[in-house]
Protein backbone atom coordinates (compact mmCIF):
# COMPACT_ATOMS: atom_id res chain seq x y z
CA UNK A 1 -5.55 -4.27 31.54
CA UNK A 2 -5.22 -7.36 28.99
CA UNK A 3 -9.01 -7.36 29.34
CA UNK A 4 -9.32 -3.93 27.84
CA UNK A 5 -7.06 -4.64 24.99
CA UNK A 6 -9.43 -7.22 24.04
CA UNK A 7 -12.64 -4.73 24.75
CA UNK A 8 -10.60 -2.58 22.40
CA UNK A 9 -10.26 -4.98 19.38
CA UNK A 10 -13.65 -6.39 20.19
CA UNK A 11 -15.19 -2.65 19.71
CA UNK A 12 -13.35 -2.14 16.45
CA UNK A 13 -13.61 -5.62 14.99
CA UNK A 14 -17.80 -4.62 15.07
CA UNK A 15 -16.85 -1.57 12.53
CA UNK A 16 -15.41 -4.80 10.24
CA UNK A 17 -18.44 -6.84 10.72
CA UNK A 18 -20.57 -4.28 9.54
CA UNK A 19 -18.43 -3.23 6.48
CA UNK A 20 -18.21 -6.83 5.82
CA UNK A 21 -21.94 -7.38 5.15
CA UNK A 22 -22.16 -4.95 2.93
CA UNK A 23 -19.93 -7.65 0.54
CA UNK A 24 -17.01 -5.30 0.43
CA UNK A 25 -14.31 -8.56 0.12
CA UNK A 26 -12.20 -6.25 2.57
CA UNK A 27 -14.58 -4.80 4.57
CA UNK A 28 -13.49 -6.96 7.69
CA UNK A 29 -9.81 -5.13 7.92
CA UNK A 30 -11.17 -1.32 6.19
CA UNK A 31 -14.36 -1.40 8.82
CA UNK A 32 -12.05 -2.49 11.92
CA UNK A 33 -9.72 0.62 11.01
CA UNK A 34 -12.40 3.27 10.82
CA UNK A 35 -13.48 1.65 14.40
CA UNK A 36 -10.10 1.95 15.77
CA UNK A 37 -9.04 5.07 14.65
CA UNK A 38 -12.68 6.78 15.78
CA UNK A 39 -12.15 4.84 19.02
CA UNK A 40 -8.42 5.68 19.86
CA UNK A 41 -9.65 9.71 19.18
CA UNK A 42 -12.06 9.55 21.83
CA UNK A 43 -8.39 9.02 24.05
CA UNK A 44 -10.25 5.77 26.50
CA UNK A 45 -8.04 5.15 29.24
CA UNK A 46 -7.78 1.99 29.05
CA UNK A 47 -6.14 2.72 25.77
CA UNK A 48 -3.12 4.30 26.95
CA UNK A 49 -0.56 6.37 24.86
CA UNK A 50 0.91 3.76 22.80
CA UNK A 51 -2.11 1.70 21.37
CA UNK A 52 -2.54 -2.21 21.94
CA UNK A 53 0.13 -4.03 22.45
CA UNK A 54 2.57 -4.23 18.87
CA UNK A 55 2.54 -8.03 19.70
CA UNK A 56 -1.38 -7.89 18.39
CA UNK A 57 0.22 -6.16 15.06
CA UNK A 58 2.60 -9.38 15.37
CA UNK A 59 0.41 -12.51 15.80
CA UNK A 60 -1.33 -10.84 12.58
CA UNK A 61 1.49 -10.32 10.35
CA UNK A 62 2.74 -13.83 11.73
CA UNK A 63 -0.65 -15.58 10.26
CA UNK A 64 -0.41 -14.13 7.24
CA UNK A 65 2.76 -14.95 6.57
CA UNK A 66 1.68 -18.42 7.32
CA UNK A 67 -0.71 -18.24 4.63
CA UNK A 68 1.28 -16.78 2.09
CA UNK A 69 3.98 -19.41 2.82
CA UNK A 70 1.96 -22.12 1.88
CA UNK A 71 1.45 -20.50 -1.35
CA UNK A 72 4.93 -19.84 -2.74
CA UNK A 73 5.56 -21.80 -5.92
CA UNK A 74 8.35 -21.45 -8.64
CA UNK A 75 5.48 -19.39 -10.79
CA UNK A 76 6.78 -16.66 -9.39
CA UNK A 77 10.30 -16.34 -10.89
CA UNK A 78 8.83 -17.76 -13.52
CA UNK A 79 6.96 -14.16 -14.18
CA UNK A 80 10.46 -12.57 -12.91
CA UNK A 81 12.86 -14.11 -15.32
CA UNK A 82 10.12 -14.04 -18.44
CA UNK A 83 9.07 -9.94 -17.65
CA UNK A 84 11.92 -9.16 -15.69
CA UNK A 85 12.85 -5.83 -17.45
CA UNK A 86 9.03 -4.37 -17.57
CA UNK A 87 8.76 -5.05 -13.65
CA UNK A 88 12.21 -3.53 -12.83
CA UNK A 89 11.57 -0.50 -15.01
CA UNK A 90 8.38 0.22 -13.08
CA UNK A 91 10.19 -1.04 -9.34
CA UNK A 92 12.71 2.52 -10.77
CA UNK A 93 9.70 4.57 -12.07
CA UNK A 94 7.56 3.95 -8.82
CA UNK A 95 10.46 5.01 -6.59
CA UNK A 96 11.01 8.22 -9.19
CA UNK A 97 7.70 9.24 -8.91
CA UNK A 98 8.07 8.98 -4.60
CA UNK A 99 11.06 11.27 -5.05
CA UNK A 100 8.51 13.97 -7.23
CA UNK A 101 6.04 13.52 -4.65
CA UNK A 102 8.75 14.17 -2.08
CA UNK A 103 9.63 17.62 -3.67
CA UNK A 104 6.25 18.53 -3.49
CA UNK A 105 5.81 18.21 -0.34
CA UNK A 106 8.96 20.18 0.30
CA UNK A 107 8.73 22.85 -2.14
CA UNK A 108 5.15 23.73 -0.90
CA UNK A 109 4.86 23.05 2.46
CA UNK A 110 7.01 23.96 5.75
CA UNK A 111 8.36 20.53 6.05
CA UNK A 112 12.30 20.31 5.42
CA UNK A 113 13.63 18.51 2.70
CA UNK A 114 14.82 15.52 4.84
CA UNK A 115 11.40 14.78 6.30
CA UNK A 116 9.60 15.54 3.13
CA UNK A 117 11.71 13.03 1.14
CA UNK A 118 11.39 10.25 3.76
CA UNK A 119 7.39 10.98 4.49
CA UNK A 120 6.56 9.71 0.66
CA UNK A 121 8.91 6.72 0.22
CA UNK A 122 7.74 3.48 -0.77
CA UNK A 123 9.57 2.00 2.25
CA UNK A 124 6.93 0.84 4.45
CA UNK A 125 5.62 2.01 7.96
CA UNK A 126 8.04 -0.44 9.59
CA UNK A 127 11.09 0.86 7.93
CA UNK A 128 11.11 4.53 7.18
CA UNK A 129 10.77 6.17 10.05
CA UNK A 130 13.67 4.25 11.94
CA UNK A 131 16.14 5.52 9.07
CA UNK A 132 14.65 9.24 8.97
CA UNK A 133 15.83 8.90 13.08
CA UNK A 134 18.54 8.34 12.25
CA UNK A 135 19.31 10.76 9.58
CA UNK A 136 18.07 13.88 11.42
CA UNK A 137 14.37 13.91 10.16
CA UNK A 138 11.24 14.55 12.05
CA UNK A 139 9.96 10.84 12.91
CA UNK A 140 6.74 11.95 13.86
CA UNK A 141 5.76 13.82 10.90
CA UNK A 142 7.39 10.73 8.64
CA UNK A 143 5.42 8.62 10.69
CA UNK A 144 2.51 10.32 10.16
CA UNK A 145 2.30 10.87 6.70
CA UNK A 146 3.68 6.87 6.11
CA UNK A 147 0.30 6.14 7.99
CA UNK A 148 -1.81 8.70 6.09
CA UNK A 149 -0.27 6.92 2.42
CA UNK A 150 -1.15 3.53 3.95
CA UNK A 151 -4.54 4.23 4.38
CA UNK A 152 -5.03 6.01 1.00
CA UNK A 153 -3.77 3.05 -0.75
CA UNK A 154 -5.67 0.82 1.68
CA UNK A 155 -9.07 2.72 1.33
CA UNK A 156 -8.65 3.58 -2.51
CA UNK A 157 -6.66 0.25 -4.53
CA UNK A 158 -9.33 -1.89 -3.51
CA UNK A 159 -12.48 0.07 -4.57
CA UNK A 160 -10.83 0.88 -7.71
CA UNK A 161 -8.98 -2.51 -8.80
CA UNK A 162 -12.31 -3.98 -8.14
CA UNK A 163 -14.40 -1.64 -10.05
CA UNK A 164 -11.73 -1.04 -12.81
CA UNK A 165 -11.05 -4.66 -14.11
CA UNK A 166 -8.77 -3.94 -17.29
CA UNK A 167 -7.81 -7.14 -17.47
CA UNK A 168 -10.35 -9.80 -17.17
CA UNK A 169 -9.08 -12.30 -13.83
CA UNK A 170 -6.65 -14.97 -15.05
CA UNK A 171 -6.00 -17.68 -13.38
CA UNK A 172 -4.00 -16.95 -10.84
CA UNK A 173 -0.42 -18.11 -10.51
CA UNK A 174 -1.03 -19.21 -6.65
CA UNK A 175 -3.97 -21.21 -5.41
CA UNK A 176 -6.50 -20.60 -2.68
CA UNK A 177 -4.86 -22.59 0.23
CA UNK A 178 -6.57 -25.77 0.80
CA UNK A 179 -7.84 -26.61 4.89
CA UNK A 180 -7.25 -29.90 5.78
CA UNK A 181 -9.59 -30.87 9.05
CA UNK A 182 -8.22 -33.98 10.84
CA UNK A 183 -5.52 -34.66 13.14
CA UNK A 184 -3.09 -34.53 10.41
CA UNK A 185 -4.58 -31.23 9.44
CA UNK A 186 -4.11 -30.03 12.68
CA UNK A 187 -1.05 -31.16 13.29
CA UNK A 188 0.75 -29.40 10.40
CA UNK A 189 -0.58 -26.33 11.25
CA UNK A 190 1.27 -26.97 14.82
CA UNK A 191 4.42 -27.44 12.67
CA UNK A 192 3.94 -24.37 10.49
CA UNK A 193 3.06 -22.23 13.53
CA UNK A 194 6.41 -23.83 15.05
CA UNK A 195 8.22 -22.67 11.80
CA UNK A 196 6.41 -19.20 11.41
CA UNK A 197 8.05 -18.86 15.01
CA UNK A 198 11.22 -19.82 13.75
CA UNK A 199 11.08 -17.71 10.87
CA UNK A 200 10.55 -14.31 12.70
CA UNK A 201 14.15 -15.03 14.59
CA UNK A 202 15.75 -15.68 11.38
CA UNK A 203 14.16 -12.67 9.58
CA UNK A 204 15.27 -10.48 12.57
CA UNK A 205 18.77 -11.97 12.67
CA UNK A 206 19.03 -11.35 8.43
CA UNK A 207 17.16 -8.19 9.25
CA UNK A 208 14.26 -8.57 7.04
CA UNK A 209 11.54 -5.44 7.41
CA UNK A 210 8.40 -6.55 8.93
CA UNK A 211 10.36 -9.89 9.80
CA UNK A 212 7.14 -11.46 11.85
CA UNK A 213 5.64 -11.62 8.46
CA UNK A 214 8.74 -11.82 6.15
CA UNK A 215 10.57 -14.40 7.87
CA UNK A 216 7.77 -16.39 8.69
CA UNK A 217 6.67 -16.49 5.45
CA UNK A 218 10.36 -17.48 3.87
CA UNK A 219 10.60 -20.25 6.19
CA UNK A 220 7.11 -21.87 5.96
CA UNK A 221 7.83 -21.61 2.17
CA UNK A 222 10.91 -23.48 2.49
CA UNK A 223 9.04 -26.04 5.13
CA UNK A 224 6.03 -26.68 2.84
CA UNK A 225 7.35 -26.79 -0.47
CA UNK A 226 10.00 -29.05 0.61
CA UNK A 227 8.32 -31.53 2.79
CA UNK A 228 5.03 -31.59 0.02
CA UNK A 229 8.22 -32.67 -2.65
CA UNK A 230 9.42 -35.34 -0.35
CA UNK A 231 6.10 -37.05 0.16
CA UNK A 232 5.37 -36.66 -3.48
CA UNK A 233 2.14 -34.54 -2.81
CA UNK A 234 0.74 -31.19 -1.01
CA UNK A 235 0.66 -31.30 2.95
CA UNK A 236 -2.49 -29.70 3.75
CA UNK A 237 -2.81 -27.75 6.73
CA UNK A 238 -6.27 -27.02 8.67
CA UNK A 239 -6.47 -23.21 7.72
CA UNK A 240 -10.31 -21.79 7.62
CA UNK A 241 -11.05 -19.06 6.00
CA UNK A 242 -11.73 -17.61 9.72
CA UNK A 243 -8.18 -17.58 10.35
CA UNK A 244 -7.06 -14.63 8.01
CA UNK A 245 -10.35 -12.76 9.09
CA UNK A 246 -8.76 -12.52 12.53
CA UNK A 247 -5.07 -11.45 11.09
CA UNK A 248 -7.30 -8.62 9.35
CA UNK A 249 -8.86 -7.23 12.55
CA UNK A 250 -5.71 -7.51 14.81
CA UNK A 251 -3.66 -5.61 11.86
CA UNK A 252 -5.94 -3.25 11.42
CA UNK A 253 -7.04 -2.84 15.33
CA UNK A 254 -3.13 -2.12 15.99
CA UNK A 255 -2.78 0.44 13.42
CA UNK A 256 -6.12 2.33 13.86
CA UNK A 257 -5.07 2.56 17.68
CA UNK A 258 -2.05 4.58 17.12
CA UNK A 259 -3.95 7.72 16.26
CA UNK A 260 -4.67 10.79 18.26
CA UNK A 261 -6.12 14.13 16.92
CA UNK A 262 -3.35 16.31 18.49
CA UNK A 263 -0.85 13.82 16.07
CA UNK A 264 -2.44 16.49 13.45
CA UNK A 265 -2.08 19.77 15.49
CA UNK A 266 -0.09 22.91 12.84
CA UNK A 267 0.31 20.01 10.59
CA UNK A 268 -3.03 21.14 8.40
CA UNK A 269 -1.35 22.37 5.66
CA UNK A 270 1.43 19.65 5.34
CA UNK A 271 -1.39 17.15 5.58
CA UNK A 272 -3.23 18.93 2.88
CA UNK A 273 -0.32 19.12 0.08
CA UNK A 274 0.77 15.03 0.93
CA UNK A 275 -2.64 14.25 0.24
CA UNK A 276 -2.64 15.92 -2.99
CA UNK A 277 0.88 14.53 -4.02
CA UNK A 278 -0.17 11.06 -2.49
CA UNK A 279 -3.22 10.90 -4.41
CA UNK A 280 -1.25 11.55 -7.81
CA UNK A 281 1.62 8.94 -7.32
CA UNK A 282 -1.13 6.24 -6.37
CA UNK A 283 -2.47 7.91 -9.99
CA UNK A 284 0.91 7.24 -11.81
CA UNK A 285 1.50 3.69 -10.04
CA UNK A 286 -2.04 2.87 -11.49
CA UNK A 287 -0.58 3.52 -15.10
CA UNK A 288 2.65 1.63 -14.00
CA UNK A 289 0.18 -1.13 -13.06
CA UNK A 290 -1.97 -1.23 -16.47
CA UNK A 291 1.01 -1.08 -18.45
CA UNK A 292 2.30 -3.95 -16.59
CA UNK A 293 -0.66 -6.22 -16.94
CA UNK A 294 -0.86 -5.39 -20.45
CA UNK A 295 3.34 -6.47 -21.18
CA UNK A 296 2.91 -9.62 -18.88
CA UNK A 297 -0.73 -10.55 -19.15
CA UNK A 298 -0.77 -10.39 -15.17
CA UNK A 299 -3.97 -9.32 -13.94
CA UNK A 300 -4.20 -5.79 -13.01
CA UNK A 301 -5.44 -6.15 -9.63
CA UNK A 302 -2.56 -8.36 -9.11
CA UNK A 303 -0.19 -5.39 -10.69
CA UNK A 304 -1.81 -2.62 -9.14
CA UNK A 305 -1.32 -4.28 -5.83
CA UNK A 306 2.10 -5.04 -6.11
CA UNK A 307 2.93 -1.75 -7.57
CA UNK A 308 0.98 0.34 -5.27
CA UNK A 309 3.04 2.55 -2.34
CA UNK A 310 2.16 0.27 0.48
CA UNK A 311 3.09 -1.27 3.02
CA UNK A 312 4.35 -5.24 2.67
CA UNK A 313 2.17 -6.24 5.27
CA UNK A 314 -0.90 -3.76 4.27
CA UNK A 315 -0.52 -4.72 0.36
CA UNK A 316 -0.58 -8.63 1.23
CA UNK A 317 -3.30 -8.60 3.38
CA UNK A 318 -4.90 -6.89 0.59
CA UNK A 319 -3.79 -9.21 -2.10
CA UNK A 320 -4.84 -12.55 0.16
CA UNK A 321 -8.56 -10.92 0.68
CA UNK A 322 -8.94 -10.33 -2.77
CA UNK A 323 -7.85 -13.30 -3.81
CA UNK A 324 -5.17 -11.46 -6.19
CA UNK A 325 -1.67 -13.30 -6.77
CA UNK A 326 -0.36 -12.18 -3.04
CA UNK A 327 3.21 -14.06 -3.45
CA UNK A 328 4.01 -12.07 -6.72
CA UNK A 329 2.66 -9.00 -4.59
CA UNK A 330 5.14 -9.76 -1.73
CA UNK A 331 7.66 -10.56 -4.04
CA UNK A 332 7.74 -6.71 -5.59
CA UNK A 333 6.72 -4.90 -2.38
CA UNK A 334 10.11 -6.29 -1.26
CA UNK A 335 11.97 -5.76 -3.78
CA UNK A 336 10.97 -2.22 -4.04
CA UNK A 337 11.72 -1.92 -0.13
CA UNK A 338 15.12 -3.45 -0.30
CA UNK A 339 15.79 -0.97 -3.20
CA UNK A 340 14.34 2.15 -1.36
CA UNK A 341 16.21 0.88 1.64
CA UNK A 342 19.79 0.93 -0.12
CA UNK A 343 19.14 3.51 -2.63
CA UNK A 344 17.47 6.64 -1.40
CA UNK A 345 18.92 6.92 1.94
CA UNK A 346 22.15 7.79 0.63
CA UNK A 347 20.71 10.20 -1.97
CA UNK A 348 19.03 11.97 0.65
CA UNK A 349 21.55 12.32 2.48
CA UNK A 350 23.15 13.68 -0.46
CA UNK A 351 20.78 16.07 -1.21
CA UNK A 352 20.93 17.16 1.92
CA UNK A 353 24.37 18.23 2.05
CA UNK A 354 23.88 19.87 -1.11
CA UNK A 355 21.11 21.71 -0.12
CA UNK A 356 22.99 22.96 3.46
CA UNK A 357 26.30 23.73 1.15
CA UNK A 358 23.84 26.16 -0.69
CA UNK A 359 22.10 28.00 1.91
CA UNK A 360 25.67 28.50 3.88
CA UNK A 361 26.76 30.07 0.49
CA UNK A 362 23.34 31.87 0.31
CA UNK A 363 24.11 33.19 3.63
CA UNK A 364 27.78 33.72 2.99
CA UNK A 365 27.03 36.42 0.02
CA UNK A 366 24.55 38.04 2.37
């Protein structure tokens, strides 16, 4: 069975190869999803109901948050504490506009206020539709249309921050990680692996979402910045390019397996109006973005990234392969989550009871 799981990823990482010679920069992780998602429709047995394994999903969010914890610097809250009120008026604006697409897709489609609200919040595949369970929503439409919104923002931000360059590319805040070869090379990538490890139980414990790639990346921060300032220079690890290529074909391979054509059954005209609404609030986070990059001087694919309704994981993958300022795009992706996390559920909940109040009233004078 193991053996098919790799056939599976094998199969669907030849959909990235072929994207990635056309010089797409993230053709590897875009091609691999088509694959999967074309493959998992066919239904092969050895596929099963469930997809790959979600440890695949893991060892890839776990690498990357290797590599983006090698890159965290104090440049970061250096942007915070200088723009700090442009960046948390847009974090409230981008979460506004979620909550308009939301009432779309409740006021014009059959899907109940609840489920509509939940399906089009910033909040990440890994985090929404555990709290719409929990609140009485449908979890597989939420799921759903979380998935659909990741791969709109995953197929569309990168065509269009790399076509639409409004600001010319600064430098950016973090550098390309350097790759050491040598046993010493080798050796601290053992230790950051070891720490990565590490990380994951502490971002479970602290409950981090998406804590294989949150918590890994906290702690290898924490590791490399601090042992680098105790030996009075950087402590390279061995890290080939090669190494993120594979985080972008198990990420994608896990996602793209997940689908099957009956997950769309009566759902046509649902799909139809979050696709519209989706489409627009990627539309208004793009002005969010530009108006960003023009207050901070950021670059705007480094804005539009961090801005854009994502996922954390999906968003830094993006950043890393585009060589856009991933840690600053980590940085506001989480913030945003924790936000959505504390904020809306409550005022969904809210709404909710407000809504139910009404229609026992409506009922009542009836």
């Amino acid at each position: 069975m193991k053996e098919t799981k790799w056939l599976f990823i094998a199969i669907s990482a030849i959909g990235g190869l072929l994207l990635s010679l056309t010089g797409l920069s993230i053709g590897w992780m875009l091609g691999t999803l088509l694959a999967a998602m074309l493959l998992s429709f066919m239904k092969p047995d050895f596929l099963g109901e469930k997809g790959i394994p979600k440890y695949w999903l893991y060892i890839g969010q776990c690498i990357l948050g290797i590599e983006l914890g090698q890159k965290i610097n104090l440049s970061v809250l250096t942007v915070f504490q200088k723009d700090w009120a442009v960046i948390l008026i847009m974090l409230l604006l981008s979460i506004v506009f979620s909550l308009l697409s939301g009432l779309i897709l409740w006021k014009f489609s059959k899907t109940d206020m609840l489920t509509s609200f939940f399906s089009t919040a910033p909040g990440g595949l890994s985090a929404m539709p555990g709290i719409a369970e929990e609140v009485g929503a449908n979890t597989a439409v939420v799921s759903i249309l979380q998935t659909m919104r990741v791969f709109l923002v995953i197929f569309i931000i990168p065509v269009v921050v790399s076509a639409l360059v409004f600001h010319p590319s600064a430098e950016p805040v973090i550098q390309a990680t350097a790759s050491a070869f040598g046993w010493s090379g080798i050796l601290w990538t053992a230790v950051l692996s070891i720490t990565a490890y590490a990380g994951y139980h502490v971002g479970k414990k602290l409950k981090f979402p998406a804590p294989w790639l949150l918590g890994s990346m906290f702690l290898t921060a924490v590791v490399q910045s601090s042992t680098s300032a105790a030996v009075g220079h950087d402590v390279m690890a061995y890290w080939p390019h090669e190494v993120m290529i594979l985080a972008q074909i198990v990420i994608a391979a896990s996602i793209g397996s997940r689908f099957r054509k009956e997950m769309f059954a009566g759902l046509k005209q649902t799909i139809a109006i979050a696709f519209v609404s989706t489409v627009l609030f990627i539309g208004a986070m793009f002005g969010c973005a530009y108006i960003v990059s023009k207050a901070t001087g950021l670059a705007f694919m480094t804005a539009a990234l961090a801005f854009a309704p994502g996922g954390v994981a999906e968003m830094a993958t993006t950043a890393v392969v585009l060589n856009a300022d991933a840690t600053f795009v980590v940085a506001v992706q989480v913030l945003r989550i924790i936000a959505v996390i504390l904020l809306l559920p409550p005022v969904f909940r809210m709404l909710h009871a407000w809504e139910s109040r009404k229609e026992v009233h409506s009922h009542a004078s009836a």
